[in-house]
Each structure stands twice: as C-alpha cells, then as structure tokens.
C-alpha atoms as a PDB file:
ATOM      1  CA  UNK A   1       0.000   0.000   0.000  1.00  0.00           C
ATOM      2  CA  UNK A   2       2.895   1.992   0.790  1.00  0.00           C
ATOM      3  CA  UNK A   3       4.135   1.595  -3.024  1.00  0.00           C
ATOM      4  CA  UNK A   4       0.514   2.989  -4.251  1.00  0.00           C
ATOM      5  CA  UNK A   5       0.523   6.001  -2.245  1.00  0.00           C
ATOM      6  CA  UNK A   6       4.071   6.850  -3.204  1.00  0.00           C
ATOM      7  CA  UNK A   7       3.358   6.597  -6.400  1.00  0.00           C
ATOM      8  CA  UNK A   8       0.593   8.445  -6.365  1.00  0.00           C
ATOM      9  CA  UNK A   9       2.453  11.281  -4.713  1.00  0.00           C
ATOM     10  CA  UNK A  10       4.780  11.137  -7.692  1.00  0.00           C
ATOM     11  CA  UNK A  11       2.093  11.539  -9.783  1.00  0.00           C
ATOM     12  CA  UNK A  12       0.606  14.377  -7.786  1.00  0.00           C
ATOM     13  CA  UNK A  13       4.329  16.246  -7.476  1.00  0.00           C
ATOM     14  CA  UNK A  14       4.105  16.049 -11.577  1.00  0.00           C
ATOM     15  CA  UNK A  15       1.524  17.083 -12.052  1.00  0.00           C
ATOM     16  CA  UNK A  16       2.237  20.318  -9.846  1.00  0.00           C
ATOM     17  CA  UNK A  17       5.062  20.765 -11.329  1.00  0.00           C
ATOM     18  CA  UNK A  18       3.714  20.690 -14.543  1.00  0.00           C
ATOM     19  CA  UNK A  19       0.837  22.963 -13.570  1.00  0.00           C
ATOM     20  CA  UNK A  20       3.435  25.092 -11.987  1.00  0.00           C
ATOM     21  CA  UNK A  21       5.359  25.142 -15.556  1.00  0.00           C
ATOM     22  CA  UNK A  22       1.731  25.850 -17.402  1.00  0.00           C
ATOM     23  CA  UNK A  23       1.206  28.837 -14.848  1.00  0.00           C
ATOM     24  CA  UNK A  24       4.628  30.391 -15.679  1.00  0.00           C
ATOM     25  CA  UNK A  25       3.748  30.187 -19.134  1.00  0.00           C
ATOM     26  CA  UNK A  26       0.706  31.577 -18.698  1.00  0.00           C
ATOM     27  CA  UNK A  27       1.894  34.499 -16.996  1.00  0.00           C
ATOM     28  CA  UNK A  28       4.373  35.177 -19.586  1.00  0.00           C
ATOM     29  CA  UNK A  29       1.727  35.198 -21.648  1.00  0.00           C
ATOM     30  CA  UNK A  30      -0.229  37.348 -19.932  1.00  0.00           C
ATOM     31  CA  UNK A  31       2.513  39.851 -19.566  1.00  0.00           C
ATOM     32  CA  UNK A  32       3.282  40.209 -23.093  1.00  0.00           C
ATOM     33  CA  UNK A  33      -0.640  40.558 -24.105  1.00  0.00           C
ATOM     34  CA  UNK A  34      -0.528  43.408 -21.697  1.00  0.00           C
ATOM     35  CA  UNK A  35       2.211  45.275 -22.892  1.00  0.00           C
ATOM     36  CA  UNK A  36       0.486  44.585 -26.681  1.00  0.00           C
ATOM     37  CA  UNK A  37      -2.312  46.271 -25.101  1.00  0.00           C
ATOM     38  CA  UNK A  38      -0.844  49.023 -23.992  1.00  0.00           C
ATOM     39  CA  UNK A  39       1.289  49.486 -27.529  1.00  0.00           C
ATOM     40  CA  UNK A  40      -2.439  49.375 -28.997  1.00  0.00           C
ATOM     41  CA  UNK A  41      -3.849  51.749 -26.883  1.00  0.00           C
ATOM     42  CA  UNK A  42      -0.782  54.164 -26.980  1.00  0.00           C
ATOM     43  CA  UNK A  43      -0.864  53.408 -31.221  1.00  0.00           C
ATOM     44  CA  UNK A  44      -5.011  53.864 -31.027  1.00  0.00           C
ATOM     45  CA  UNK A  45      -4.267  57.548 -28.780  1.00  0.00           C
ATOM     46  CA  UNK A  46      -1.899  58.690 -31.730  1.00  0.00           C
ATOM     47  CA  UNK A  47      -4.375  57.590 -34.165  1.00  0.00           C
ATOM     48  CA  UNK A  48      -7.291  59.806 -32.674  1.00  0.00           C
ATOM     49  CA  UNK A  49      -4.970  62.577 -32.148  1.00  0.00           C
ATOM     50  CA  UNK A  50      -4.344  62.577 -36.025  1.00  0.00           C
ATOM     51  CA  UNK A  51      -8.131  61.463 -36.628  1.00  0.00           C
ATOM     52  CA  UNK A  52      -8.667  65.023 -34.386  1.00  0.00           C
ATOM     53  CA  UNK A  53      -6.061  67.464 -36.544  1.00  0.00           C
ATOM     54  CA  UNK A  54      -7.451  66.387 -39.451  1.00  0.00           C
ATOM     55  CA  UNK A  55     -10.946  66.903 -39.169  1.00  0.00           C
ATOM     56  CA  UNK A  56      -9.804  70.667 -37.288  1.00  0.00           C
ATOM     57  CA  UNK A  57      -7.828  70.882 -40.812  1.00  0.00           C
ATOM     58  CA  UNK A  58     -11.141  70.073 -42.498  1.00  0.00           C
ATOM     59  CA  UNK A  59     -13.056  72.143 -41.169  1.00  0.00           C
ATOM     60  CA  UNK A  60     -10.663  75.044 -41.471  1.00  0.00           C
ATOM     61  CA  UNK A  61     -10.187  74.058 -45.417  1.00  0.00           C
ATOM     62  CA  UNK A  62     -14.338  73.962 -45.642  1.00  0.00           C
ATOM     63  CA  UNK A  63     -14.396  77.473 -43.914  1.00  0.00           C
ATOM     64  CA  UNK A  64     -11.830  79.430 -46.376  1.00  0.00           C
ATOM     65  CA  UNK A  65     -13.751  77.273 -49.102  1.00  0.00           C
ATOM     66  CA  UNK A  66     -17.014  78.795 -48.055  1.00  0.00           C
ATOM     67  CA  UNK A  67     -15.309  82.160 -47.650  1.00  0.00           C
ATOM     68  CA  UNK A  68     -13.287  82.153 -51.231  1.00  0.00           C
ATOM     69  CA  UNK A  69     -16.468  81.042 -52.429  1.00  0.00           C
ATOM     70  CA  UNK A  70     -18.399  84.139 -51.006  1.00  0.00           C
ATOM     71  CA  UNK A  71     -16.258  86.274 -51.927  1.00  0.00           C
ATOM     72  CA  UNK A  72     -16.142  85.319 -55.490  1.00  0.00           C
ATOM     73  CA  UNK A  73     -19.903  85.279 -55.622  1.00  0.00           C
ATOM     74  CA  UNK A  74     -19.491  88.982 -54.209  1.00  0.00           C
ATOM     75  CA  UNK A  75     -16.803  90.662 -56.926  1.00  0.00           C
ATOM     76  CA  UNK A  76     -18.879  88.272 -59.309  1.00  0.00           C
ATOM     77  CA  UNK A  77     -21.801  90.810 -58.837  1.00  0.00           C
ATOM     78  CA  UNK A  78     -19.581  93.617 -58.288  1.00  0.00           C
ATOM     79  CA  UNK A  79     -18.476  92.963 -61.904  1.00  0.00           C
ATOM     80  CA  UNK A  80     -21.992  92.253 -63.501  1.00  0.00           C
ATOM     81  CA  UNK A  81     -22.898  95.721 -61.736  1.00  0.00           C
ATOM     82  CA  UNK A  82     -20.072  97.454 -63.145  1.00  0.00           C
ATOM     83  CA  UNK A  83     -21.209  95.780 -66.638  1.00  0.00           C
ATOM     84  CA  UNK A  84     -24.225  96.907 -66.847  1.00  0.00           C
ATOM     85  CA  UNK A  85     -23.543 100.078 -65.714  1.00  0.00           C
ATOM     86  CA  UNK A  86     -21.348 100.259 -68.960  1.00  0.00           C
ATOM     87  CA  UNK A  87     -23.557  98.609 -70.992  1.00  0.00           C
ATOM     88  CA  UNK A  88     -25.320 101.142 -69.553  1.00  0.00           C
ATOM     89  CA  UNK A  89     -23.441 104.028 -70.652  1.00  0.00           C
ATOM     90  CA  UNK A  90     -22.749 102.660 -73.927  1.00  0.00           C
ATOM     91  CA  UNK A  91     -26.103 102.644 -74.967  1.00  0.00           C
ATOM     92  CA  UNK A  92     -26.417 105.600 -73.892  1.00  0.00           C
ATOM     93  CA  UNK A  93     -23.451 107.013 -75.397  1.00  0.00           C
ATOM     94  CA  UNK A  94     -25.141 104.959 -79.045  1.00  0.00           C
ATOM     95  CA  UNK A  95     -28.820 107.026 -78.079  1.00  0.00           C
ATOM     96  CA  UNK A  96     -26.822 110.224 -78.559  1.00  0.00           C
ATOM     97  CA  UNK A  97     -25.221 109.610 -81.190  1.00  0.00           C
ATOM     98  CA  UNK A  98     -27.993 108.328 -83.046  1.00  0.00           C
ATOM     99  CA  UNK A  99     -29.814 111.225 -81.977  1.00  0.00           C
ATOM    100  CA  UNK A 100     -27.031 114.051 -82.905  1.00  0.00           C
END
C-alpha cells in the first residue's frame, strides 16, 4: 500500500510541477498581451490625435472654401454691376449719337 501512495504522490508532485510550468507560461503570456495592449492603446491615442487634426484641418479648409467662395460670388456681382452700368453708358453714349 505503501508503493501505491508513493506513487501516487509522484504523480501528484508532476503534475504540480507541470501545472506550476503551465502557470509560468501563462503568466508570460499574460505579460506580453498586456504590454500589446498598452502598444495598442498608446498606437489607437496617436491615431485619434491625427483622426482630431485632421478633421480641425477640415473644417478650417471647408471654412476658407465657403469664404473664397463668397467672396467670389461677391466681386462676381460687383463685376456684372459694373457691366451693366457700362452697358449702360454705352447705350447711352449709341442714343446720342444716333440722336445728334
């Protein structure tokens, strides 16, 4: 009986040892998926921050866009004005000539 026992107590220290083996591994493990983690979250932080500038730089490009675009619109009727008010004159200039 003796024999049995210590053999099962052989097979129980292997089987700690081997689940003392498993845990290192696993905790090796663990420690390197945590530090992936934290190159992931530090990678996903730069992402947003780029993610952020660029939709700032957006927004600044639409604004000028709108504002060029205004602007043009403005000396756009600035110069139809100023053509008419030639036209205008010309025909005016043709009436008095026509007339003289």
């Amino acid at each position: 009986m003796t024999t049995k026992l210590s053999e099962k107590l052989d097979i129980l220290e292997i089987k700690i040892r081997q689940y003392i083996q498993y845990n290192g591994i696993v905790k090796q493990e663990n420690a390197e998926l945590h530090q992936q983690i934290r190159q992931l979250n530090t990678n996903l932080a730069a992402v947003n921050d780029k993610i952020s500038l660029l939709q700032r730089q957006l927004e600044e490009t639409k604004a000028e866009i709108e504002k060029e675009g205004q602007e043009k619109e403005k000396e756009a009727k600035q110069l139809k004005k100023q053509l008419n008010q030639y036209i205008a004159y010309v025909d005016e200039c043709v009436e008095w000539l026509q007339n003289s």
